[in-house]
C-alpha atoms as a PDB file:
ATOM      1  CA  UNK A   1       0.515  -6.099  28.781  1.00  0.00           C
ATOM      2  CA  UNK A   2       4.252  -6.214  27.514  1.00  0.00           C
ATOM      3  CA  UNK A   3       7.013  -4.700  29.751  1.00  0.00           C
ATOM      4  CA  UNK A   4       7.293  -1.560  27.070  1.00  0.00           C
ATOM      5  CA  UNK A   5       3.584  -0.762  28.001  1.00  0.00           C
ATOM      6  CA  UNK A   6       4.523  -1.124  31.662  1.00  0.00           C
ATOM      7  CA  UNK A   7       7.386   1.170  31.510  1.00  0.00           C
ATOM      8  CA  UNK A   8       5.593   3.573  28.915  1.00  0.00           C
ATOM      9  CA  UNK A   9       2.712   3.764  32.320  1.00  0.00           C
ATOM     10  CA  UNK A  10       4.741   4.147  34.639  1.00  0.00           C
ATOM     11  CA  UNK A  11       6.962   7.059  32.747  1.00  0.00           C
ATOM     12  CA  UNK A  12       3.969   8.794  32.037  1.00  0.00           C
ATOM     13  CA  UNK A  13       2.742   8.545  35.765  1.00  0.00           C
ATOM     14  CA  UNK A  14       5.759   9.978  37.488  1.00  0.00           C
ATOM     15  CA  UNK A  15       6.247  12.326  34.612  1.00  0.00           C
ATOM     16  CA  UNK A  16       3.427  14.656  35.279  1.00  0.00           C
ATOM     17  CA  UNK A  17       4.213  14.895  38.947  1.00  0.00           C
ATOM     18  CA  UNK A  18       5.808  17.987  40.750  1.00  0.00           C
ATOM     19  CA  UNK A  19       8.548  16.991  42.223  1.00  0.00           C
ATOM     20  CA  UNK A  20      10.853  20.318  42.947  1.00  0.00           C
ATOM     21  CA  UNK A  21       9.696  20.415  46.306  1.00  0.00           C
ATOM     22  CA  UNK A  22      11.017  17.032  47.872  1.00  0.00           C
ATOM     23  CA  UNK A  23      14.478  17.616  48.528  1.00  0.00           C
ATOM     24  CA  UNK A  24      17.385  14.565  48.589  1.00  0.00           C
ATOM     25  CA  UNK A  25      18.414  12.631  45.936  1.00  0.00           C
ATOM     26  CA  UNK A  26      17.047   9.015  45.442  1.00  0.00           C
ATOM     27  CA  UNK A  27      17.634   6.366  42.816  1.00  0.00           C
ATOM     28  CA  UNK A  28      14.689   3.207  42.714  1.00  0.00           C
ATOM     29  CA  UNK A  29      15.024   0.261  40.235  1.00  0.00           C
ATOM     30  CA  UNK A  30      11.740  -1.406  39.675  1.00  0.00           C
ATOM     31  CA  UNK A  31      11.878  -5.057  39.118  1.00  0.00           C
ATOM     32  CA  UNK A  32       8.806  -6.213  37.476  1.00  0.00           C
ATOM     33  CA  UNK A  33       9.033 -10.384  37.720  1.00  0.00           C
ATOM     34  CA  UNK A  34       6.429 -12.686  35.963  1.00  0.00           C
ATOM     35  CA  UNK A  35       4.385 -11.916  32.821  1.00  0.00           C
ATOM     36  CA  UNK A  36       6.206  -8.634  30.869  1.00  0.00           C
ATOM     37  CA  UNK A  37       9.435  -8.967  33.072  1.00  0.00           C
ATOM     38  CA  UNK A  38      11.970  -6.170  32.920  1.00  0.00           C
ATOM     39  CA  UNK A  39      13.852  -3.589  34.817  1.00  0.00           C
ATOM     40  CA  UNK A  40      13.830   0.350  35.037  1.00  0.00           C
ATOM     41  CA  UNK A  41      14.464   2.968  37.422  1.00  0.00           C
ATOM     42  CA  UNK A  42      13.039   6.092  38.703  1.00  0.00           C
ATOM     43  CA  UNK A  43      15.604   8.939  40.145  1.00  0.00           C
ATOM     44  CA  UNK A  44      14.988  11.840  41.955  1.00  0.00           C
ATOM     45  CA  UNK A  45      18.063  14.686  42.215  1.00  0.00           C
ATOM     46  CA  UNK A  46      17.706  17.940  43.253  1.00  0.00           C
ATOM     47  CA  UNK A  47      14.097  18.105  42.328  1.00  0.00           C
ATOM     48  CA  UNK A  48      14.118  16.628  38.786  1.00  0.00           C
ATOM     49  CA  UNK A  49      12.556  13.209  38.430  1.00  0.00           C
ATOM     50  CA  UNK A  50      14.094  11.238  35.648  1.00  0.00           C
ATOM     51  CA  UNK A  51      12.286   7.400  34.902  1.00  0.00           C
ATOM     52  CA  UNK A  52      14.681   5.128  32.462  1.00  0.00           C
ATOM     53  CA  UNK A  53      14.340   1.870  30.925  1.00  0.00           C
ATOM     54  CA  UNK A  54      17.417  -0.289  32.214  1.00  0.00           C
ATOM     55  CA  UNK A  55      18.560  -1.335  35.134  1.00  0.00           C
ATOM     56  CA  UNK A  56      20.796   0.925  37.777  1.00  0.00           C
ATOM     57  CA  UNK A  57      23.422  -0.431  39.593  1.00  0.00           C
ATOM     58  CA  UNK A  58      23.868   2.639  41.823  1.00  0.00           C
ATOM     59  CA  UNK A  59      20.438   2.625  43.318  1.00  0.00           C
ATOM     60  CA  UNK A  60      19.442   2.930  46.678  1.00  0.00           C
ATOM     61  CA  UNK A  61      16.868   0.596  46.658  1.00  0.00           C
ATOM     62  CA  UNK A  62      14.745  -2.399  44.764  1.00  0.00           C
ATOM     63  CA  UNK A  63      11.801  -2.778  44.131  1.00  0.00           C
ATOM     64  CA  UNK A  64      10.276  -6.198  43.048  1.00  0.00           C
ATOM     65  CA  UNK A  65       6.879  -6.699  42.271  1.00  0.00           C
ATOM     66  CA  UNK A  66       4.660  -8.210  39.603  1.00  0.00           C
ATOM     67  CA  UNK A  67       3.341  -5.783  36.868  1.00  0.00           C
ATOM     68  CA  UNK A  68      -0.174  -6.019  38.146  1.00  0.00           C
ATOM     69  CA  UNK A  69       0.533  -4.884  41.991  1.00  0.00           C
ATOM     70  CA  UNK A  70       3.047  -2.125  41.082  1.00  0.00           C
ATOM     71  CA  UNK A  71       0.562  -0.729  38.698  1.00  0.00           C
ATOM     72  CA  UNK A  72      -1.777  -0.547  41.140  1.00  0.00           C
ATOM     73  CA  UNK A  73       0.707   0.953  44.085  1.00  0.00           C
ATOM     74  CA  UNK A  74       1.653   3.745  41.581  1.00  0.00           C
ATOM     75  CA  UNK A  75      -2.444   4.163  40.640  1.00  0.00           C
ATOM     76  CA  UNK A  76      -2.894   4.459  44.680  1.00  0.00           C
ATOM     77  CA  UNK A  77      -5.005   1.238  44.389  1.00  0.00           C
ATOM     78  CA  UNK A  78      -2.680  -0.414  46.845  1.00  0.00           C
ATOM     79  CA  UNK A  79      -1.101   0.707  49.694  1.00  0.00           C
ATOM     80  CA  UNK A  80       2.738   0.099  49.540  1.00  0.00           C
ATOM     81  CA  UNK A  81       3.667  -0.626  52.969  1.00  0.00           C
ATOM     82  CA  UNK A  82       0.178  -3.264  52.819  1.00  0.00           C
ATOM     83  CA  UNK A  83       2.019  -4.749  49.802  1.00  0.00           C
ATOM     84  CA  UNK A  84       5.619  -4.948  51.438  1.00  0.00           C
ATOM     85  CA  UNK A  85       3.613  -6.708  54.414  1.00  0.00           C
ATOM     86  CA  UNK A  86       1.628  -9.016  52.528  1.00  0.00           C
ATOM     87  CA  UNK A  87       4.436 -10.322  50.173  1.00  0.00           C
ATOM     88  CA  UNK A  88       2.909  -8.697  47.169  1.00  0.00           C
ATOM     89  CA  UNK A  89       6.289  -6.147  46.765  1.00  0.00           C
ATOM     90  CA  UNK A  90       9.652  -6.975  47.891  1.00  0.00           C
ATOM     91  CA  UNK A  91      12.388  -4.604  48.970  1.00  0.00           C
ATOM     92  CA  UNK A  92      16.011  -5.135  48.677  1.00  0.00           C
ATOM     93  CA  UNK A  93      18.230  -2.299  50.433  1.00  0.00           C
ATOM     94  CA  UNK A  94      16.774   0.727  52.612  1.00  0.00           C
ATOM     95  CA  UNK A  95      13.320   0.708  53.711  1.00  0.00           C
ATOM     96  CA  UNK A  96      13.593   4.394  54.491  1.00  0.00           C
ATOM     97  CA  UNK A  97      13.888   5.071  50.592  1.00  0.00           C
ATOM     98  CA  UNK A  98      11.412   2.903  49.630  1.00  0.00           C
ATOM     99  CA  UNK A  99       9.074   5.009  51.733  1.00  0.00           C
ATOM    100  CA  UNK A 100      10.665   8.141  49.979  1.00  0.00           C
ATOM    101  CA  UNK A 101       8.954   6.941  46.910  1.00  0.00           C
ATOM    102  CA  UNK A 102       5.766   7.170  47.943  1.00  0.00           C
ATOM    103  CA  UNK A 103       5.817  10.024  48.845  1.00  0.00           C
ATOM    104  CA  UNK A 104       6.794  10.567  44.804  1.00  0.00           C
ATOM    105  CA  UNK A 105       3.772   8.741  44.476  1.00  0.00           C
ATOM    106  CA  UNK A 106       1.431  10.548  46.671  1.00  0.00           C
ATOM    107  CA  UNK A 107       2.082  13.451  44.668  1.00  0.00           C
ATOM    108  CA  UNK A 108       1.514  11.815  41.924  1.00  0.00           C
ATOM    109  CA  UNK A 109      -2.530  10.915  43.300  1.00  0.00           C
ATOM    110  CA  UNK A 110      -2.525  15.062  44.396  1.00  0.00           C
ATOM    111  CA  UNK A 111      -2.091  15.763  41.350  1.00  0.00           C
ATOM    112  CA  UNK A 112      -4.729  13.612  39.691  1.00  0.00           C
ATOM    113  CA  UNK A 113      -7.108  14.659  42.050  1.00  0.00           C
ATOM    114  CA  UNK A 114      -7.087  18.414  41.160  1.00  0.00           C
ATOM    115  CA  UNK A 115      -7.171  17.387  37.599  1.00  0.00           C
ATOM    116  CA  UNK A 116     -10.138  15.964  38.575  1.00  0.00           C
ATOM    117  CA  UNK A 117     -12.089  18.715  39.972  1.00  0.00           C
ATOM    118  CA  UNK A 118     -11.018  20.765  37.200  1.00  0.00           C
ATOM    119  CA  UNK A 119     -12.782  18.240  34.583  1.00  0.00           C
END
């Protein structure tokens, strides 16, 4: 998987999810390291979610993680704070926002879920 099928994912992932009710702002770069390395970031201001391809200086917090296990934190596969604990995602800068993300990405799996029952 190349980095522009990564990013293209997780875009399309955190796209589709309703965000207007979380309130704060929150900028999160996403290192992917390894195979299809690259950088993006994911911000959330005043309930608009915006997901770019380059890297932000500005952000509250990193993420670093291989393609494989962020994939699978956004899909709900794996639990976040199991992956910060088992070495599988790293977090430079506040843990606080890093846990602000998922709940991005919970809505994200709420969301999928009703899709689901609709099918």
């Amino acid at each position: 998987m190349t980095y522009e099928e990564i990013f293209t994912m997780a875009k399309e992932r955190f796209e589709q999810c309703d965000v207007h009710t979380i309130p704060g702002n929150l900028a999160v770069q996403i290192d992917i390291i390894g195979e299809s390395e690259g950088a993006f970031y994911i911000a959330l201001k005043d309930g608009v979610l915006d997901v770019q391809p380059y890297e932000y200086y500005d952000h509250d917090v990193k993420l670093i993680a291989t393609a494989e296990n962020f994939l699978k934190i956004v899909d709900g596969s794996l639990n976040a704070v199991l992956a910060y604990t088992t070495g599988k995602l790293r977090v430079e800068g506040s843990l606080e926002k890093a846990l602000e993300l998922q709940k991005i990405i919970d809505t994200i799996k709420k969301a999928e879920k009703k899709k689901k029952k609709r099918a």
